[in-house]
Structure formats: C-alpha cells, structure tokens
N, C-alpha and C. Protein backbone atom coordinates (compact mmCIF):
# COMPACT_ATOMS: atom_id res chain seq x y z
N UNK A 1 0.83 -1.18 0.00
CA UNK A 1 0.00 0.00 0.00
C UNK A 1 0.87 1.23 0.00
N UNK A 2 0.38 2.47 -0.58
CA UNK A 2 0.97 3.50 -0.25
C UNK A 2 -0.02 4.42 0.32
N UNK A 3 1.34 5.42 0.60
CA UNK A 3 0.85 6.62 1.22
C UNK A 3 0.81 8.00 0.50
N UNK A 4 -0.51 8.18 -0.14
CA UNK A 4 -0.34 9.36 -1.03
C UNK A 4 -2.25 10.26 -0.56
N UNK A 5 -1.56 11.81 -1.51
CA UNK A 5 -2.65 12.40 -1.48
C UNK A 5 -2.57 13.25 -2.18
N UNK A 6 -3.63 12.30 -3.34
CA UNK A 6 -3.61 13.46 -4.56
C UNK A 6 -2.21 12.86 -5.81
N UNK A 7 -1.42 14.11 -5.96
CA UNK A 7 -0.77 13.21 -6.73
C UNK A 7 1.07 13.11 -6.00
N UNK A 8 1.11 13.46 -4.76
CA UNK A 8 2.20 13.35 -3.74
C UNK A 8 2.20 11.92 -3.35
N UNK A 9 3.52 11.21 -3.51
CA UNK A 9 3.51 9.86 -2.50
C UNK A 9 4.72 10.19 -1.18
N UNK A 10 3.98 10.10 -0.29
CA UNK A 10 4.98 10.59 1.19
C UNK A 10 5.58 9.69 1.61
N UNK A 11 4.98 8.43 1.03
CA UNK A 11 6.27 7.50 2.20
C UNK A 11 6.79 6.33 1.14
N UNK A 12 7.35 5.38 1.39
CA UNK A 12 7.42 4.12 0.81
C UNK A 12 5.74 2.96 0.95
N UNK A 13 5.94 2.26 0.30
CA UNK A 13 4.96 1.59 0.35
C UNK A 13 5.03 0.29 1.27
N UNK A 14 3.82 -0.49 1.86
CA UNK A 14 4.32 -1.57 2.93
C UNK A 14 3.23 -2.62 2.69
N UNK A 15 3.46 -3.39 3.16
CA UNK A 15 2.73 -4.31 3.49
C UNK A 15 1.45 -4.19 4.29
N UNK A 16 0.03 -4.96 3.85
CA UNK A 16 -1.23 -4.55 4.71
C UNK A 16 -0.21 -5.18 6.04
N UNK A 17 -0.86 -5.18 7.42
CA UNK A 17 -0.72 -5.82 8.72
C UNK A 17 -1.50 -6.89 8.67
N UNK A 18 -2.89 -7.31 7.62
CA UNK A 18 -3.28 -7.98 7.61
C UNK A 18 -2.94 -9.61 6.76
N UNK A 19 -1.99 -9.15 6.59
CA UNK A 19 -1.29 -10.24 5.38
C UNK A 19 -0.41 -11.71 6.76
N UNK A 20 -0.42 -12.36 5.77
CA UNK A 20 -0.72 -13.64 6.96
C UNK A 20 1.70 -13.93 6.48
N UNK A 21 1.94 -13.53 8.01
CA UNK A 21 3.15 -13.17 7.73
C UNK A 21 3.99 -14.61 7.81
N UNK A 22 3.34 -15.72 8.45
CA UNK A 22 3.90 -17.12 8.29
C UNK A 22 3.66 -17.58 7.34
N UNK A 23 3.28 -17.59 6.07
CA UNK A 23 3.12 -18.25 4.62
C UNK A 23 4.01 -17.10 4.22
N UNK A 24 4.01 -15.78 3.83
CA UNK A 24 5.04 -15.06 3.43
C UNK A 24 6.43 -15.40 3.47
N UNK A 25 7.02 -15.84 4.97
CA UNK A 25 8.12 -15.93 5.59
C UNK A 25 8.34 -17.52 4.99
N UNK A 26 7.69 -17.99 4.83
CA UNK A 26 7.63 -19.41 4.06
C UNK A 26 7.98 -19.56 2.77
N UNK A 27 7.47 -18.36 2.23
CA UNK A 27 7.67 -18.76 0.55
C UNK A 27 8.64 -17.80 0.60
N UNK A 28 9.31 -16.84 1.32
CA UNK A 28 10.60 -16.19 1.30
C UNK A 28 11.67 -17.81 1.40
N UNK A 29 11.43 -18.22 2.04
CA UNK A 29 12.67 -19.28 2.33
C UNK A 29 12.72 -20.09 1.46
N UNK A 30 11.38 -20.58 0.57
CA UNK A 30 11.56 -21.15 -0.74
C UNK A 30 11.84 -20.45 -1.59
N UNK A 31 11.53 -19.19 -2.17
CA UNK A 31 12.54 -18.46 -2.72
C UNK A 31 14.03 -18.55 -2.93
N UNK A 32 14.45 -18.50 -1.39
CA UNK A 32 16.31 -18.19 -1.24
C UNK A 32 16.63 -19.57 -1.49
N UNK A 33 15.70 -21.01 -1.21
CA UNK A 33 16.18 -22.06 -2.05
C UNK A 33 16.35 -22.32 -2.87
N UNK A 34 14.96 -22.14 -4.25
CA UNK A 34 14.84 -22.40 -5.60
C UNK A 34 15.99 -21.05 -6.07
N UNK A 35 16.82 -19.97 -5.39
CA UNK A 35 17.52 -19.73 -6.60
C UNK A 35 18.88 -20.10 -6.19
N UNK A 36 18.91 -20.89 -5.03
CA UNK A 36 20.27 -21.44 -5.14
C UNK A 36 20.38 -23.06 -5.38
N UNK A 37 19.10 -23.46 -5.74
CA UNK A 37 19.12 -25.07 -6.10
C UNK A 37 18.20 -25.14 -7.87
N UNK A 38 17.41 -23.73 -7.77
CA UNK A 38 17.36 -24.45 -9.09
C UNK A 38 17.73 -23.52 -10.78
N UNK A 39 18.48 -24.32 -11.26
CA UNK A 39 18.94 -23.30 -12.19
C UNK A 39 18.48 -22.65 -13.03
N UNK A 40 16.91 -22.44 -13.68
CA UNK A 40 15.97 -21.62 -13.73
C UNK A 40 15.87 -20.57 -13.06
N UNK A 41 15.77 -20.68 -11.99
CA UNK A 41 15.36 -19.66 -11.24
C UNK A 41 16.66 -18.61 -10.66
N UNK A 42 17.85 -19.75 -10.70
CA UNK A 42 19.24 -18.78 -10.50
C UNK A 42 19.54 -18.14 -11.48
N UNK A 43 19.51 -18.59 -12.97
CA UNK A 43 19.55 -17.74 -14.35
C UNK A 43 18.84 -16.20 -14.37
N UNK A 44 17.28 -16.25 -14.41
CA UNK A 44 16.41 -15.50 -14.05
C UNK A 44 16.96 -14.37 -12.94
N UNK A 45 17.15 -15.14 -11.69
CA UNK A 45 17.46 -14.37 -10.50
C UNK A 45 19.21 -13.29 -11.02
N UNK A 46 19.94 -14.16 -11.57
CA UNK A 46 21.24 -13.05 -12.26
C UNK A 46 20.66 -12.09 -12.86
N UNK A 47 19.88 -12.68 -14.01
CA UNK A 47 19.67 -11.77 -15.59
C UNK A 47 19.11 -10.64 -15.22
N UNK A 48 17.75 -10.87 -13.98
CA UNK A 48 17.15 -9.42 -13.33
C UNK A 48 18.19 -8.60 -12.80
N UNK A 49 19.35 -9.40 -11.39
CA UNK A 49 19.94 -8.01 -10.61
C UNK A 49 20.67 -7.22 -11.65
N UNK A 50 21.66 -8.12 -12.80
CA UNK A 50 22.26 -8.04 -13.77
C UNK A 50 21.63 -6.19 -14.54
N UNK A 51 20.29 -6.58 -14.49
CA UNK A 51 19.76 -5.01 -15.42
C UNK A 51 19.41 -4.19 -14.50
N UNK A 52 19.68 -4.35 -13.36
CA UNK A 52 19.51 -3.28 -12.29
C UNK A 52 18.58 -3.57 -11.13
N UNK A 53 17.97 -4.27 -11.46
CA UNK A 53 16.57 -4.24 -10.31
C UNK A 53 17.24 -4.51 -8.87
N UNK A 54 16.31 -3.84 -8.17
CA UNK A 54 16.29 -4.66 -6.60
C UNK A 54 16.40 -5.52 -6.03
N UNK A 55 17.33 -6.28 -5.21
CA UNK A 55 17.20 -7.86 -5.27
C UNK A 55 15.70 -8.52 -4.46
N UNK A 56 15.03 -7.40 -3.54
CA UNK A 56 14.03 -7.75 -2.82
C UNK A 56 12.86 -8.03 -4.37
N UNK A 57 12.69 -7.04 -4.60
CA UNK A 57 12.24 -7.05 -6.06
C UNK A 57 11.89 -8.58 -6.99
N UNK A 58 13.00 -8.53 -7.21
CA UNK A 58 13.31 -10.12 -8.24
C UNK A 58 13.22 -11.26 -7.26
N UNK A 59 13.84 -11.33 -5.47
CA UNK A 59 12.79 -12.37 -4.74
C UNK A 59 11.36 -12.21 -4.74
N UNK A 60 10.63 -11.05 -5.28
CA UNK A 60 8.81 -11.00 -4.91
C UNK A 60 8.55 -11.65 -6.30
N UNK A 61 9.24 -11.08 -7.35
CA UNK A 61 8.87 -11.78 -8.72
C UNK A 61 8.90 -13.80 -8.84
N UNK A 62 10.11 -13.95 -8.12
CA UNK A 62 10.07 -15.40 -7.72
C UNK A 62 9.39 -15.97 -7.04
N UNK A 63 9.03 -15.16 -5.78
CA UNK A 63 7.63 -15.62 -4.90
C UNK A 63 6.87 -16.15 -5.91
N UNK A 64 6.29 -14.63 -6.86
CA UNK A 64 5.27 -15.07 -7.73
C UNK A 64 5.12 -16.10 -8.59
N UNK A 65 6.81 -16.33 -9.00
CA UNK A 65 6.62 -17.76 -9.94
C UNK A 65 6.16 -18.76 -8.99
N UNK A 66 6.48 -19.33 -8.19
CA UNK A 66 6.78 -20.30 -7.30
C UNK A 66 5.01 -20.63 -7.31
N UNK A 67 4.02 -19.50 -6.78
CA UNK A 67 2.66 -19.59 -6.20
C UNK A 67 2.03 -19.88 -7.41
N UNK A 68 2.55 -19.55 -8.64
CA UNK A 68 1.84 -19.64 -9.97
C UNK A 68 1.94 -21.22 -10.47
N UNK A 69 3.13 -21.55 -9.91
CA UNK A 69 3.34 -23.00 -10.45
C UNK A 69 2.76 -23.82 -9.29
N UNK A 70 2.80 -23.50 -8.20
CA UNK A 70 1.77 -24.44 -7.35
C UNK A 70 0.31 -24.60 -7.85
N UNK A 71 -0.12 -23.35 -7.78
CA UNK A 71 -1.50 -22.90 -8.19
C UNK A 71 -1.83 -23.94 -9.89
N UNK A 72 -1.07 -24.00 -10.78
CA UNK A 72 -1.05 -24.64 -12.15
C UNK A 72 -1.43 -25.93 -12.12
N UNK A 73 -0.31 -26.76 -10.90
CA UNK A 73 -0.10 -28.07 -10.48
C UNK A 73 -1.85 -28.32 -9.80
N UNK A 74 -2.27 -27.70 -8.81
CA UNK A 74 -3.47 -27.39 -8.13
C UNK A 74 -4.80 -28.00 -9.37
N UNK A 75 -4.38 -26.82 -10.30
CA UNK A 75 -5.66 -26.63 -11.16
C UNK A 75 -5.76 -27.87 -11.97
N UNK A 76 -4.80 -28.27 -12.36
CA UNK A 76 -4.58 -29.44 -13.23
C UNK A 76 -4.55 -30.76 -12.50
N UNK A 77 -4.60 -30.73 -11.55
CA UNK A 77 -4.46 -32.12 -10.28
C UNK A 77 -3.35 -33.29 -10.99
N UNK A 78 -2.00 -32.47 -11.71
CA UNK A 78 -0.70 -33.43 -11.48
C UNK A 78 0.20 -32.99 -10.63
N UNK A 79 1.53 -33.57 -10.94
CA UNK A 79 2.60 -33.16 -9.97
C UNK A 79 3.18 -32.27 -11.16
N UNK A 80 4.36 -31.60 -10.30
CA UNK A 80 4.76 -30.60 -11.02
C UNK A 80 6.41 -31.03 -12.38
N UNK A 81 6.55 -30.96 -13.46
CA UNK A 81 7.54 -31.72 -14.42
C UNK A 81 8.28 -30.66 -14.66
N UNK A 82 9.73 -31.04 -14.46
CA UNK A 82 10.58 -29.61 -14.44
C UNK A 82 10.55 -29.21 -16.22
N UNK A 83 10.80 -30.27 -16.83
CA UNK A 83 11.01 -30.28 -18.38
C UNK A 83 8.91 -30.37 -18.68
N UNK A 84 8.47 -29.88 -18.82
CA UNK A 84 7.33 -29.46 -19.45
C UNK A 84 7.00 -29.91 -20.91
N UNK A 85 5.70 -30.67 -21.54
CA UNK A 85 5.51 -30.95 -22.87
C UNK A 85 4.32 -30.72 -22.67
N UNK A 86 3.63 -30.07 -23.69
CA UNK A 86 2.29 -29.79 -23.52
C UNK A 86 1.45 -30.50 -24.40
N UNK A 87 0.46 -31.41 -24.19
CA UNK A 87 -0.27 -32.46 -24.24
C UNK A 87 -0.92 -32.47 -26.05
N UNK A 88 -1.48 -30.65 -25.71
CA UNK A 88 -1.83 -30.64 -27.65
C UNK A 88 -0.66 -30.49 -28.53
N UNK A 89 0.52 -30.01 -28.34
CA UNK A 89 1.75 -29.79 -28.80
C UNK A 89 2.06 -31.05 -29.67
C-alpha cells in the first residue's frame, strides 16, 4: 500500500498488517532455495539483478513464480515436471 494524497507519495509503500506473515516468511525461504538449487530460477534471479533491479524485487517476482506454479499443479491435479511438454503440442 501507499501513502499518497492526490498526486504526492509521502512514504514508501508496505505491506497490509493484515497479510498472513507465516506463509510469506515461508515462501521467502523457498525463494532463497529455488535460486540457489534451481537453475531456472538462478539464471532469471542473475539476468534481473544483472539489469539493475532490486534484489528484494526479483525475490517478490520469484515468490510469484513459485505460487503460480503451485497454483497450475493445483488446477490441473498433477505433480509438477521440471522439463514441461504440452499435451496438444
């Protein structure tokens, strides 16, 4: 969230208080795993700091992969295949 009024932003932006901070702190630690175990995600994780970004940054972007590929696995009721073939392909 931020803190603005009008078209001024006064502070940095934060986190609601309502955000459930033990699943966060969870998928932070899978984060700092998948980019030091998997090489996808360590490639990715260079190529971003590499063009400048934030490193907090490029861990939230990895969060996001991580929940997207659970969520995929979820929807589809398999397990997850690192090498991927897609079925109509």
């Amino acid at each position: 969230f931020e803190h603005s009024s009008g078209t001024s932003v006064r502070k940095r932006t934060h986190v609601s208080r309502k955000a459930n901070m033990r699943i966060k702190s969870i998928l932070h630690m899978a984060a700092l795993v998948a980019i030091q175990s998997n090489k996808e995600i360590t490639e990715f994780y260079d190529r971003k700091i590499k063009q400048g970004k934030a490193k907090m940054n490029v861990i939230n972007a990895i969060r996001n992969k991580l929940i997207h590929r659970v969520f995929a696995c979820v929807r589809d009721n398999r397990k997850y295949e690192y090498i991927y073939t897609n079925a109509l392909a």
